[in-house]
N, C-alpha and C. Protein backbone atom coordinates (compact mmCIF):
# COMPACT_ATOMS: atom_id res chain seq x y z
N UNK A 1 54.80 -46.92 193.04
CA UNK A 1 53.55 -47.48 193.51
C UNK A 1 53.11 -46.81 194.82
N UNK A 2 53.99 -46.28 195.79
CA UNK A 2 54.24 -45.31 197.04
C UNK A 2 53.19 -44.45 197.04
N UNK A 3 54.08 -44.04 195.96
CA UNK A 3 53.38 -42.26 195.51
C UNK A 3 51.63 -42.49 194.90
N UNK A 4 51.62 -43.62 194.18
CA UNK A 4 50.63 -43.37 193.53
C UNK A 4 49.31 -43.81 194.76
N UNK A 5 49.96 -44.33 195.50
CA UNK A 5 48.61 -44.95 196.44
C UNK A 5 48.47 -43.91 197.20
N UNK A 6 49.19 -42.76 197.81
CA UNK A 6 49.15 -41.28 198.54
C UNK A 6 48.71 -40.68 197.40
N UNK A 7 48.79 -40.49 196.33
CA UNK A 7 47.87 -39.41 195.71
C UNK A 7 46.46 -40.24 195.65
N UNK A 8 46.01 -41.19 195.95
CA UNK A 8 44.72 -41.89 195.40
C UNK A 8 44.11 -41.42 197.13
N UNK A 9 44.66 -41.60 197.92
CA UNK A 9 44.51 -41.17 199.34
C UNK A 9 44.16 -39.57 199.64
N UNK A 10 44.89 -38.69 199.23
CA UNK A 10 44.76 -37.21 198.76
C UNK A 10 43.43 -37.08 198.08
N UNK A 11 42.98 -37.94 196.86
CA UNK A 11 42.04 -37.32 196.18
C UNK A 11 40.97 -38.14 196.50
N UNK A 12 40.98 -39.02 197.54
CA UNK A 12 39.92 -39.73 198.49
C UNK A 12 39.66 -38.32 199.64
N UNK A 13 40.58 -37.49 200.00
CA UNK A 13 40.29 -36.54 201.34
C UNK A 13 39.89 -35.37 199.98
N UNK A 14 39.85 -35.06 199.34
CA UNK A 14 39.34 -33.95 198.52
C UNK A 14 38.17 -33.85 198.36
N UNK A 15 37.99 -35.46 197.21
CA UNK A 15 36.61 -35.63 196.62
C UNK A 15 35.63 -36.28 197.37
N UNK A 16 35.61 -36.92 198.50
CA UNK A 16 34.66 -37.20 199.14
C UNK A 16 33.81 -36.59 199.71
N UNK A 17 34.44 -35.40 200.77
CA UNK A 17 33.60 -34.73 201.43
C UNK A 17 32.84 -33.51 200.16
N UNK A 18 33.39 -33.28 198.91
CA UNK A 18 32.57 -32.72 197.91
C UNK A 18 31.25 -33.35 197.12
N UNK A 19 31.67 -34.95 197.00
CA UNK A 19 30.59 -35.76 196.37
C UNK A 19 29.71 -35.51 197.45
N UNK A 20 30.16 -35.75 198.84
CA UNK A 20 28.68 -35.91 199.70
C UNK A 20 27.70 -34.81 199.61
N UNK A 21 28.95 -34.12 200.06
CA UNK A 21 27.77 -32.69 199.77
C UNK A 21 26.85 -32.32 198.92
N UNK A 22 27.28 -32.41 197.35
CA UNK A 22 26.74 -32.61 195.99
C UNK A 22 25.52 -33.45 196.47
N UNK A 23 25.85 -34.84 196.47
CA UNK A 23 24.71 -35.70 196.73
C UNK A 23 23.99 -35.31 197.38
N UNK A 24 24.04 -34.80 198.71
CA UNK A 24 23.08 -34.65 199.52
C UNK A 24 22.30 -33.17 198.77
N UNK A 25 22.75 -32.44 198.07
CA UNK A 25 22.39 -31.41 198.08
C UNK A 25 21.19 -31.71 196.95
N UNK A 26 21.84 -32.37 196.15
CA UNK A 26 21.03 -32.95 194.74
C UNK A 26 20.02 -33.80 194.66
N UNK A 27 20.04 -34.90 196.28
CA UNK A 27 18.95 -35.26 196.53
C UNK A 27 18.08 -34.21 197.34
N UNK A 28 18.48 -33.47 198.20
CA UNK A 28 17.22 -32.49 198.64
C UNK A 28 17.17 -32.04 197.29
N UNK A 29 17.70 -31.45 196.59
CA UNK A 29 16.79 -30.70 195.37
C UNK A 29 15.75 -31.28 194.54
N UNK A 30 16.00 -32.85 194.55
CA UNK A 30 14.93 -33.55 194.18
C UNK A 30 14.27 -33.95 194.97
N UNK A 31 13.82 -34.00 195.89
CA UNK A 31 12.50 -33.60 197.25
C UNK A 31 12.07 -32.76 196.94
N UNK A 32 12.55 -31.19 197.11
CA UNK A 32 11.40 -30.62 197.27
C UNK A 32 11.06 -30.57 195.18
N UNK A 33 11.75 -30.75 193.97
CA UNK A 33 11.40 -30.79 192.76
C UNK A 33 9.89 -31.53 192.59
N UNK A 34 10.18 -32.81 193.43
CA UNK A 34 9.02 -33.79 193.41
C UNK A 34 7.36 -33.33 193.53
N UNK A 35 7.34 -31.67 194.03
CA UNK A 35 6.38 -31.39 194.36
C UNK A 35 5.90 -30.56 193.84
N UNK A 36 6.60 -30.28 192.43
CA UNK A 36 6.53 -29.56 191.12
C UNK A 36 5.57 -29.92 190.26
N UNK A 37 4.26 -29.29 190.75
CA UNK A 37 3.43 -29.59 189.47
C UNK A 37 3.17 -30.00 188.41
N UNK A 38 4.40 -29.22 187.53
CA UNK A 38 4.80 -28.99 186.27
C UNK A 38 6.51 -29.86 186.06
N UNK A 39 6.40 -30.17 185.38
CA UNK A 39 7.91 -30.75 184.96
C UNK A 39 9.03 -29.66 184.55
N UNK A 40 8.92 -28.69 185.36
CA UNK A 40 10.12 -27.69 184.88
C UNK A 40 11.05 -27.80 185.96
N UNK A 41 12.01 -28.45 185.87
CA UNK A 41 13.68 -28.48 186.74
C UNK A 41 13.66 -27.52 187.62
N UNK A 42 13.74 -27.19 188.77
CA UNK A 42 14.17 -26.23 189.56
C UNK A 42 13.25 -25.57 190.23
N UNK A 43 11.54 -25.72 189.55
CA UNK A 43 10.46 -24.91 189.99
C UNK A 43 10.29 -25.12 191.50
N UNK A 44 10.37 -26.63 191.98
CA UNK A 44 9.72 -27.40 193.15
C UNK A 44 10.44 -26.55 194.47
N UNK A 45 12.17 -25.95 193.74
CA UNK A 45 12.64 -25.63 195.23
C UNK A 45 12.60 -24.16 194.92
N UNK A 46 12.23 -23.48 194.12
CA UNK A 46 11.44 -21.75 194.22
C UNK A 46 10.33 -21.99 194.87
N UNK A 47 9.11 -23.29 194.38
CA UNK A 47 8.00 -22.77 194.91
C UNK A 47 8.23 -23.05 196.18
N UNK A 48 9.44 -23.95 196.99
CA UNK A 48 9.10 -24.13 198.10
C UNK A 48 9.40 -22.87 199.16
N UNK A 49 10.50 -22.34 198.24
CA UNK A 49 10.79 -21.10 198.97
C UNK A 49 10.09 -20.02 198.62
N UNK A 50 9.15 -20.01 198.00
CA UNK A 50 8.27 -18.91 197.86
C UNK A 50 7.18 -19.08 198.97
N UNK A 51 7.08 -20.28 199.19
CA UNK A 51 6.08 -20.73 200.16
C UNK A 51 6.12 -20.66 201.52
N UNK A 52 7.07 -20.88 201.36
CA UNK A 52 7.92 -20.63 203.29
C UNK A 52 8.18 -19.31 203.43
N UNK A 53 8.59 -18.58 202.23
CA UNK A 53 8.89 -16.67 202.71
C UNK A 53 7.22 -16.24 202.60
N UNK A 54 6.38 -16.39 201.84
CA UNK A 54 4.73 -16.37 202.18
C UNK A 54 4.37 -16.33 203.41
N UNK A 55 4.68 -17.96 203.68
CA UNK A 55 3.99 -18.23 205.00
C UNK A 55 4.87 -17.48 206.12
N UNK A 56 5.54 -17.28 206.41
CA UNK A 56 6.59 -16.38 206.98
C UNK A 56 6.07 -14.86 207.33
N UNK A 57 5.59 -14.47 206.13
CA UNK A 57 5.06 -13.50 206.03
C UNK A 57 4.09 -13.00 206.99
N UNK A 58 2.86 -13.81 205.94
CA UNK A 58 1.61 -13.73 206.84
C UNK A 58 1.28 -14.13 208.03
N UNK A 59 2.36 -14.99 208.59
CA UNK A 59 2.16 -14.64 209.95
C UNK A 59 2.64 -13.97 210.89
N UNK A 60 3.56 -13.70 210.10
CA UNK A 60 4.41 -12.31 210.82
C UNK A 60 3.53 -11.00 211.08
N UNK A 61 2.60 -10.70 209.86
CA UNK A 61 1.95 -9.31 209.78
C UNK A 61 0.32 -9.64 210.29
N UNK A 62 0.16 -10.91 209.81
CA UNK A 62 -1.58 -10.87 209.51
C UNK A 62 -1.93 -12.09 210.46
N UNK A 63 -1.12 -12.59 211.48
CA UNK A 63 -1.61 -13.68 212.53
C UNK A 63 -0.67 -13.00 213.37
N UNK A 64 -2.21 -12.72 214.42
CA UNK A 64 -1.89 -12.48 216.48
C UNK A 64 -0.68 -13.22 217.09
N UNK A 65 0.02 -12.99 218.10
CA UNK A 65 0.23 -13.81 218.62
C UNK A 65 -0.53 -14.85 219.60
N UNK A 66 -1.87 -14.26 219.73
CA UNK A 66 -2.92 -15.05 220.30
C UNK A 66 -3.34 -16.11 219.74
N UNK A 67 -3.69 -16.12 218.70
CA UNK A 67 -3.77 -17.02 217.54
C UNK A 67 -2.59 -18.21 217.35
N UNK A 68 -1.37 -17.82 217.63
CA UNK A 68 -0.29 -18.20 217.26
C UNK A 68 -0.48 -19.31 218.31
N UNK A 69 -0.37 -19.00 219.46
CA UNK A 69 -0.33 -19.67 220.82
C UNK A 69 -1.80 -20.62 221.13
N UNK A 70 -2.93 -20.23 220.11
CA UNK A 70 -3.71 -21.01 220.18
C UNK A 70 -3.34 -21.93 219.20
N UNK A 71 -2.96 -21.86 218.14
CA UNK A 71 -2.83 -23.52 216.83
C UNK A 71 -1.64 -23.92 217.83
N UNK A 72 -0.30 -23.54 218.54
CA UNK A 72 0.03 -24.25 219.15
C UNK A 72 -0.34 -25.26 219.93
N UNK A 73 -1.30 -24.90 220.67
CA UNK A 73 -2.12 -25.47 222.09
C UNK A 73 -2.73 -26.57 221.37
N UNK A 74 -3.22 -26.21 220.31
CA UNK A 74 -4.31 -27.29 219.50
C UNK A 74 -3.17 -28.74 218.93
N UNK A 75 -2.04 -27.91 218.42
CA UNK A 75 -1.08 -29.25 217.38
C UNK A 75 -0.24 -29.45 219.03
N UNK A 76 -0.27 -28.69 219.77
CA UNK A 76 0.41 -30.24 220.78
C UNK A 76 -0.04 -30.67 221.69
N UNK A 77 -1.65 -30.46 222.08
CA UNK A 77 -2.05 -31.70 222.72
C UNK A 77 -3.30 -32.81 221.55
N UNK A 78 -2.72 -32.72 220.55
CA UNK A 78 -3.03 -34.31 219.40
C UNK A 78 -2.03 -34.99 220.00
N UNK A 79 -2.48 -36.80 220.25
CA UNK A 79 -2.23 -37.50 220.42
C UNK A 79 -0.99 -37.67 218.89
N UNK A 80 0.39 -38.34 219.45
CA UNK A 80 1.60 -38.54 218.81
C UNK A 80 1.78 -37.29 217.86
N UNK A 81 1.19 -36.44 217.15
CA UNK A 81 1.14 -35.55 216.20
C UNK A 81 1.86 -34.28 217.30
N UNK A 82 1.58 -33.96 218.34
CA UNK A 82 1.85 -33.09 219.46
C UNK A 82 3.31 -33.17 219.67
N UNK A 83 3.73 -34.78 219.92
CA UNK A 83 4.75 -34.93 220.45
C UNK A 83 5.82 -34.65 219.44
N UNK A 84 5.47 -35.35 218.12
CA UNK A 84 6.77 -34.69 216.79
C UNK A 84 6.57 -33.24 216.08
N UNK A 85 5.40 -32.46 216.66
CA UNK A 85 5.57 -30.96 216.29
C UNK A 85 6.08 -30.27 217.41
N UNK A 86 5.71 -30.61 218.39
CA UNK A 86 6.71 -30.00 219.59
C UNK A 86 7.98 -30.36 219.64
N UNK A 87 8.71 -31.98 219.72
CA UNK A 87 10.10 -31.53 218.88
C UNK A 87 11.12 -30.88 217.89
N UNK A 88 10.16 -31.16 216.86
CA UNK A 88 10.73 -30.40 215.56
C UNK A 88 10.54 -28.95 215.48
N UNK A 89 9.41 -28.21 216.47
CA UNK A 89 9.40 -27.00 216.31
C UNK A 89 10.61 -26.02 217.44
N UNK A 90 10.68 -27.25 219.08
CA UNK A 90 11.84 -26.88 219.43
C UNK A 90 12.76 -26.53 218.94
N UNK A 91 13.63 -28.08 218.12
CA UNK A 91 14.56 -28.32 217.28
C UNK A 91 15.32 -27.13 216.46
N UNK A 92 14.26 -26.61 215.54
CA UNK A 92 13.87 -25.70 214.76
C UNK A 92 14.61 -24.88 215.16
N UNK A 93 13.85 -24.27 215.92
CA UNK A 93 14.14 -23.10 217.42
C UNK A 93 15.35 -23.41 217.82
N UNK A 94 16.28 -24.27 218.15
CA UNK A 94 17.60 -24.28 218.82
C UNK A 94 18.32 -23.76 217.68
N UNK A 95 17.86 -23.78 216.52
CA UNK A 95 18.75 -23.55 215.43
C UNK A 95 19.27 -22.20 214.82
N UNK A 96 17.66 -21.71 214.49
CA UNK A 96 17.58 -20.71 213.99
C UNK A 96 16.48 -19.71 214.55
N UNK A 97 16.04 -20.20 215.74
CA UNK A 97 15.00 -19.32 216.17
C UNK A 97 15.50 -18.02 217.16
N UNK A 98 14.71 -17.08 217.61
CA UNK A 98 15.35 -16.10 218.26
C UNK A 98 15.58 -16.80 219.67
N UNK A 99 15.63 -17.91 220.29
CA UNK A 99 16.20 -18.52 221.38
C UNK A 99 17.42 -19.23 221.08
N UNK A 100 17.53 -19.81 219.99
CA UNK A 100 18.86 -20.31 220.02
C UNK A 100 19.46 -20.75 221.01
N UNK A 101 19.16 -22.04 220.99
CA UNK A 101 19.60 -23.08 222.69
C UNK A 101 21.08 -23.57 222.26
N UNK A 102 21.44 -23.71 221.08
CA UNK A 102 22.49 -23.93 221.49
C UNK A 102 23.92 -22.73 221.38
N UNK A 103 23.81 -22.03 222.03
CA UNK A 103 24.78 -20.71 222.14
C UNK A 103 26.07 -20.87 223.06
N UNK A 104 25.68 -21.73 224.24
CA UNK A 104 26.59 -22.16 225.46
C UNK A 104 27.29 -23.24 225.08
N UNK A 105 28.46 -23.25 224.53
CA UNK A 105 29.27 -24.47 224.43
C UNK A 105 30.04 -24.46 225.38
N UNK A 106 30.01 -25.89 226.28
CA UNK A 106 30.40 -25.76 227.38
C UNK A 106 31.09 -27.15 227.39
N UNK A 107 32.36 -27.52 228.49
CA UNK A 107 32.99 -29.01 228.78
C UNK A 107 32.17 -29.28 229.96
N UNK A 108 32.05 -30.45 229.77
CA UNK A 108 30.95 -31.32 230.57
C UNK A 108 31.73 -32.48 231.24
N UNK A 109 32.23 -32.59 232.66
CA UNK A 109 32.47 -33.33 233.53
C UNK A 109 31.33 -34.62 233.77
N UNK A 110 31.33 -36.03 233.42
CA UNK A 110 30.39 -36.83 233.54
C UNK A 110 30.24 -37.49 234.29
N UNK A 111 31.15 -37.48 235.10
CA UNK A 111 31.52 -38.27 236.36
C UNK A 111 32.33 -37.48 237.79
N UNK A 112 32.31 -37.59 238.84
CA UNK A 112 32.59 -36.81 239.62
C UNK A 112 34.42 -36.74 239.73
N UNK A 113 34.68 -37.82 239.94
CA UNK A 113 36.41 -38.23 239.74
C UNK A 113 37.08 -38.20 238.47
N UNK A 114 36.61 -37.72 237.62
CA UNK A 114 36.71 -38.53 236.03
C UNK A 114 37.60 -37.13 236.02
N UNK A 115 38.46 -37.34 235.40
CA UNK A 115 39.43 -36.26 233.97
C UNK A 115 38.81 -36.14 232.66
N UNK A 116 37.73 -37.19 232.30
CA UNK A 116 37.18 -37.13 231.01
C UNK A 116 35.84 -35.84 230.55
N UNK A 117 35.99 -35.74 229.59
CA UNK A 117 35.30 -34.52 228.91
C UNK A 117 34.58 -34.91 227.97
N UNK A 118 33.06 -34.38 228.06
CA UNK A 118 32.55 -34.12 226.59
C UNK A 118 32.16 -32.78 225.99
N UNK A 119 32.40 -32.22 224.94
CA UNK A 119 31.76 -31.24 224.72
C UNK A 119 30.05 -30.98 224.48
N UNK A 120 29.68 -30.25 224.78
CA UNK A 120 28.38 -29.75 225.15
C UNK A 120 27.31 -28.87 224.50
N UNK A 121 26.40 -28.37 224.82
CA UNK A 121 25.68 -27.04 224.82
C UNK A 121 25.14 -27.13 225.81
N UNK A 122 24.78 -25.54 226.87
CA UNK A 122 23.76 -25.82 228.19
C UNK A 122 22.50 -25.48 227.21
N UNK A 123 21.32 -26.40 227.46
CA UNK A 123 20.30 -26.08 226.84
C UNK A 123 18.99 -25.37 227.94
N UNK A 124 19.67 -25.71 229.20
CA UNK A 124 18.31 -25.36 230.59
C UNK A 124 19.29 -24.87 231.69
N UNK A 125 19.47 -24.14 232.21
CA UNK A 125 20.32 -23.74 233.43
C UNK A 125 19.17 -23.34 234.15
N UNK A 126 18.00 -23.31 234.09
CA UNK A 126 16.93 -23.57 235.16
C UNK A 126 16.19 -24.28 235.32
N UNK A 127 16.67 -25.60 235.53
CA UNK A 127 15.89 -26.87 235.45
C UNK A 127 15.58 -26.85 237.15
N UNK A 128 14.76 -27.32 237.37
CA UNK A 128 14.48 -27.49 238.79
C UNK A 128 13.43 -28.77 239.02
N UNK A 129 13.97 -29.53 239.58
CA UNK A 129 13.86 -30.80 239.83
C UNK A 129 13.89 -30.33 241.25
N UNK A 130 12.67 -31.46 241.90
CA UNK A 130 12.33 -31.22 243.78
C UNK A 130 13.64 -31.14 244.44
N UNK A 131 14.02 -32.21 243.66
CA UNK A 131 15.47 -32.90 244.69
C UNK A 131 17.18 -32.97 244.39
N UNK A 132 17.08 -32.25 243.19
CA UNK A 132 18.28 -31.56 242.72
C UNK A 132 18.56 -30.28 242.26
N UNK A 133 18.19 -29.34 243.26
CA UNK A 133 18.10 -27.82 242.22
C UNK A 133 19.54 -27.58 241.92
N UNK A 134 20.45 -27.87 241.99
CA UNK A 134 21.52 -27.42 241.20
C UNK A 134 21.98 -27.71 239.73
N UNK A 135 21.04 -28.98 239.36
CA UNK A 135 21.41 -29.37 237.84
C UNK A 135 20.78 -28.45 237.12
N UNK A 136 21.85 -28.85 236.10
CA UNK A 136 21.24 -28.04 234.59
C UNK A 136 21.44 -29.32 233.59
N UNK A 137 20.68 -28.66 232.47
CA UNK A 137 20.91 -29.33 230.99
C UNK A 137 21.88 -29.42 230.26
N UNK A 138 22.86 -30.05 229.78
CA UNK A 138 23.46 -30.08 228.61
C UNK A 138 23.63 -31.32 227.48
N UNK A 139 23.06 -30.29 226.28
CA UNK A 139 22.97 -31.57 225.17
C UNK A 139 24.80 -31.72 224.41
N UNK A 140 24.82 -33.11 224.39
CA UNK A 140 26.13 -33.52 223.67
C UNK A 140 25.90 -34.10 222.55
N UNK A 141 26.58 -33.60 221.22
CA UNK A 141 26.02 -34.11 220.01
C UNK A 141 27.12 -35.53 219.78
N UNK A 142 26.52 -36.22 219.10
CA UNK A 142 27.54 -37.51 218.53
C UNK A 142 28.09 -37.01 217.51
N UNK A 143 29.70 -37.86 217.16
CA UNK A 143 29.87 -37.35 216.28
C UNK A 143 29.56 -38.44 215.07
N UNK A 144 29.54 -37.68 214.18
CA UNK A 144 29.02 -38.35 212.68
C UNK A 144 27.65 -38.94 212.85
N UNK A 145 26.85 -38.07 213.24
CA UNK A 145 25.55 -38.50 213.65
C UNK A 145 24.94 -37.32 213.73
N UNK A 146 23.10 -37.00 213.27
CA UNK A 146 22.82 -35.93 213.79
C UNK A 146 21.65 -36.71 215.17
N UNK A 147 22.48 -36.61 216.36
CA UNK A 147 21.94 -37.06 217.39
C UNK A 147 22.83 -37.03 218.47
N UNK A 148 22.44 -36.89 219.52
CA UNK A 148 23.14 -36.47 220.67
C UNK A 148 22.21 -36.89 222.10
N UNK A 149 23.27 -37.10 223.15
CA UNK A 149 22.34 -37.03 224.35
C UNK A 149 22.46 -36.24 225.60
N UNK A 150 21.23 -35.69 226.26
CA UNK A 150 20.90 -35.09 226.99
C UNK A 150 21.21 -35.77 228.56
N UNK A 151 22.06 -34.49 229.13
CA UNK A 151 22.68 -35.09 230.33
C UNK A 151 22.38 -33.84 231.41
N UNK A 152 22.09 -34.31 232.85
CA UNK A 152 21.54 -33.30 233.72
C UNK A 152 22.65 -33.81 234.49
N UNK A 153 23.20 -32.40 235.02
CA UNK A 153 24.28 -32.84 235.40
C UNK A 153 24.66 -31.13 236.40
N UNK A 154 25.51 -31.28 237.86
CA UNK A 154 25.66 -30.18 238.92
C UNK A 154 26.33 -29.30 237.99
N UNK A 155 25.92 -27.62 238.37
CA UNK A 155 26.44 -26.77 237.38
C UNK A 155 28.24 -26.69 237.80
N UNK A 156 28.64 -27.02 239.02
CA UNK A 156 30.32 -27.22 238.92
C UNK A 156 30.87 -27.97 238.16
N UNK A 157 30.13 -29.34 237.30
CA UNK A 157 30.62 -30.32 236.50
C UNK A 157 30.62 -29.38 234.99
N UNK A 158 30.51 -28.11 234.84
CA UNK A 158 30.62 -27.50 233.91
C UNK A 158 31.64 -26.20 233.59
N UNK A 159 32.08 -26.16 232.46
CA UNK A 159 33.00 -25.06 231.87
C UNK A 159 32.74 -24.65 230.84
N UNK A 160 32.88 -23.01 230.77
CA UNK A 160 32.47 -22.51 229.01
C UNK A 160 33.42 -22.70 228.53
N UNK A 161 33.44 -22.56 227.18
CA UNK A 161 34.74 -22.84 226.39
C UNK A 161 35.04 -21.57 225.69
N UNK A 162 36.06 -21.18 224.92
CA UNK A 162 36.04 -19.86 224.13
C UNK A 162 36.11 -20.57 222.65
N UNK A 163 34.73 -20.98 222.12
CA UNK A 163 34.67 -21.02 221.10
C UNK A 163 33.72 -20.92 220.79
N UNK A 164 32.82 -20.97 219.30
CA UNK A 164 32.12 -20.20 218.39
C UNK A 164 31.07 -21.66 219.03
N UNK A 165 29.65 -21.70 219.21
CA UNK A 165 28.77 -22.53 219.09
C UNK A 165 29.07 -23.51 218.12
N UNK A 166 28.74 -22.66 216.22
CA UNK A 166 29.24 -23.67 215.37
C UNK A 166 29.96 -24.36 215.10
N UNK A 167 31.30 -23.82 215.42
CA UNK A 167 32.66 -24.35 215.84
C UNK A 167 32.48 -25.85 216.76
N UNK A 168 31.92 -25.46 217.57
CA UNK A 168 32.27 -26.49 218.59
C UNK A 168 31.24 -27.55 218.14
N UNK A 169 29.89 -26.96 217.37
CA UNK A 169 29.25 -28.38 217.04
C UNK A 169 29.97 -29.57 215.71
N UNK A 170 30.87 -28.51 214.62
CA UNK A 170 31.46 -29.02 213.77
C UNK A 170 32.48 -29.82 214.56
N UNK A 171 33.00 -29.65 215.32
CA UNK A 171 34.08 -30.32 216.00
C UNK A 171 33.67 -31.37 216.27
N UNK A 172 32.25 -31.46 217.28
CA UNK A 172 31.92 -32.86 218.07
C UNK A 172 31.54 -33.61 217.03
N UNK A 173 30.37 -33.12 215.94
CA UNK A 173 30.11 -33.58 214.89
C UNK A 173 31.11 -34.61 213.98
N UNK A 174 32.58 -34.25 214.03
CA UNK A 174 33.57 -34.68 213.01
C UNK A 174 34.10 -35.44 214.08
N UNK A 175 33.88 -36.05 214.74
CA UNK A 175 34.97 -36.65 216.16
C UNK A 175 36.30 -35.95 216.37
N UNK A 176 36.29 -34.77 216.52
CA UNK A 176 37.80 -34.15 216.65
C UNK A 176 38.39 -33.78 215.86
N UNK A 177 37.78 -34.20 214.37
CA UNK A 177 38.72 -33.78 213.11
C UNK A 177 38.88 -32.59 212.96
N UNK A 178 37.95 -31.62 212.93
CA UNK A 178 37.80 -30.27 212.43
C UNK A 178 38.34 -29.24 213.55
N UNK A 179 39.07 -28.21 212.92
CA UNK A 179 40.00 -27.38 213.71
C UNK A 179 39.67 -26.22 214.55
N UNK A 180 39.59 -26.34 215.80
CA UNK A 180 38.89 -25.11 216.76
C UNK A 180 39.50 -24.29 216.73
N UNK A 181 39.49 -22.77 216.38
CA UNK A 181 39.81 -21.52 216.46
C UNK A 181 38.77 -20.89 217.88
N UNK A 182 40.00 -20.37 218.48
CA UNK A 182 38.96 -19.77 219.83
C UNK A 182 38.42 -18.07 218.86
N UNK A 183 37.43 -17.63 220.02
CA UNK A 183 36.95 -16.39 219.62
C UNK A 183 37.90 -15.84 220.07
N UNK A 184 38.07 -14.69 219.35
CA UNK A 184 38.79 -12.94 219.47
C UNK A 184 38.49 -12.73 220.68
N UNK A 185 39.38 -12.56 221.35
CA UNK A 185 39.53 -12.33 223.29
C UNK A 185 38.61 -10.92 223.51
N UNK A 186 37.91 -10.55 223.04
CA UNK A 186 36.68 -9.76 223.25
C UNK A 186 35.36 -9.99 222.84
N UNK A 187 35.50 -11.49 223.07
CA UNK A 187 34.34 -12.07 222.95
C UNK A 187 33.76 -11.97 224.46
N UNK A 188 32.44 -12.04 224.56
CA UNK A 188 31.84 -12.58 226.18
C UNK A 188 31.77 -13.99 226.45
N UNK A 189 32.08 -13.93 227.23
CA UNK A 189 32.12 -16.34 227.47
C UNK A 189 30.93 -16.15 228.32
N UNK A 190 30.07 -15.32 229.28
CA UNK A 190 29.52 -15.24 230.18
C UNK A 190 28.41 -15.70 230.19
């Protein structure tokens, strides 16, 4: 009975984190399917990606950056419409954009006396506030959550770490579960 409740435990740590994935993957595929004209299986997430490498396109070749910086100006000062395209286009941008904010994984001192640690990203190391120019930004993700909070905090309350960005977000992400491999000692921490 031992054994059999450790193998039911085993194939609880196997198959779970596979169903989720599945699921989640199978419900985005039916999002963007939903927007399939036509009832053919699979069309909704070609056309969506035909649509996004399009639009990708044409504004890559055939929209200014003048232009660019003007529909900006326009979608973020609309009232509430401004405020969730300027997040999500940040957002975006921390991710996969050529800024990539979160690159600096850093330990974050939260308290001045404290031994305690959170892991990090610096997202602003030139924040300048009248009356504190030494702070900077760093966002801390929760784990098992996609959400995190933003802490301004003296740049001595900070340390880089030698690990991979992704690394370190899978880590905070999993509360500690997932296994940090540092970078190849010819990495730059700088």
């Amino acid at each position: 009975m031992k054994n059999l409740f450790k193998y039911f435990i085993q194939g609880l740590l196997v198959l779970v984190p596979i169903a989720v994935t599945i699921y989640l993957l199978v419900q985005l595929f039916l999002l963007l399917d939903s927007f399939n004209p036509l009832n053919v299986p699979g069309l909704g997430i070609i056309l969506t990606a035909v649509v996004v490498t399009a639009s990708g396109y044409v504004v890559n070749h055939f929209v200014s950056e003048r232009m660019k910086a003007w529909g900006d100006r326009i979608l973020q000062r609309m009232p509430l419409l401004g405020m969730v395209y300027t997040a999500v286009k940040d957002l975006m941008g921390a991710f996969v954009g050529p800024k990539k904010n979160f690159k600096n994984p850093v330990l974050v001192k939260l308290y001045e006396h404290s031994e305690i640690r959170r892991l990090g990203f610096i997202t602003d190391e030139e924040l300048r506030l009248s009356a504190h120019q030494d702070l900077i930004a760093v966002y801390c993700p929760h784990s098992y959550n996609i959400s995190g909070n933003l802490y301004l905090v003296p740049s001595s309350y900070v340390e880089k770490v030698p690990f991979s960005s992704g690394d370190v977000m899978k880590y905070a992400m999993s509360g500690g579960i997932t296994r940090l491999e540092p970078r190849n000692a010819s990495s730059d921490l700088s």
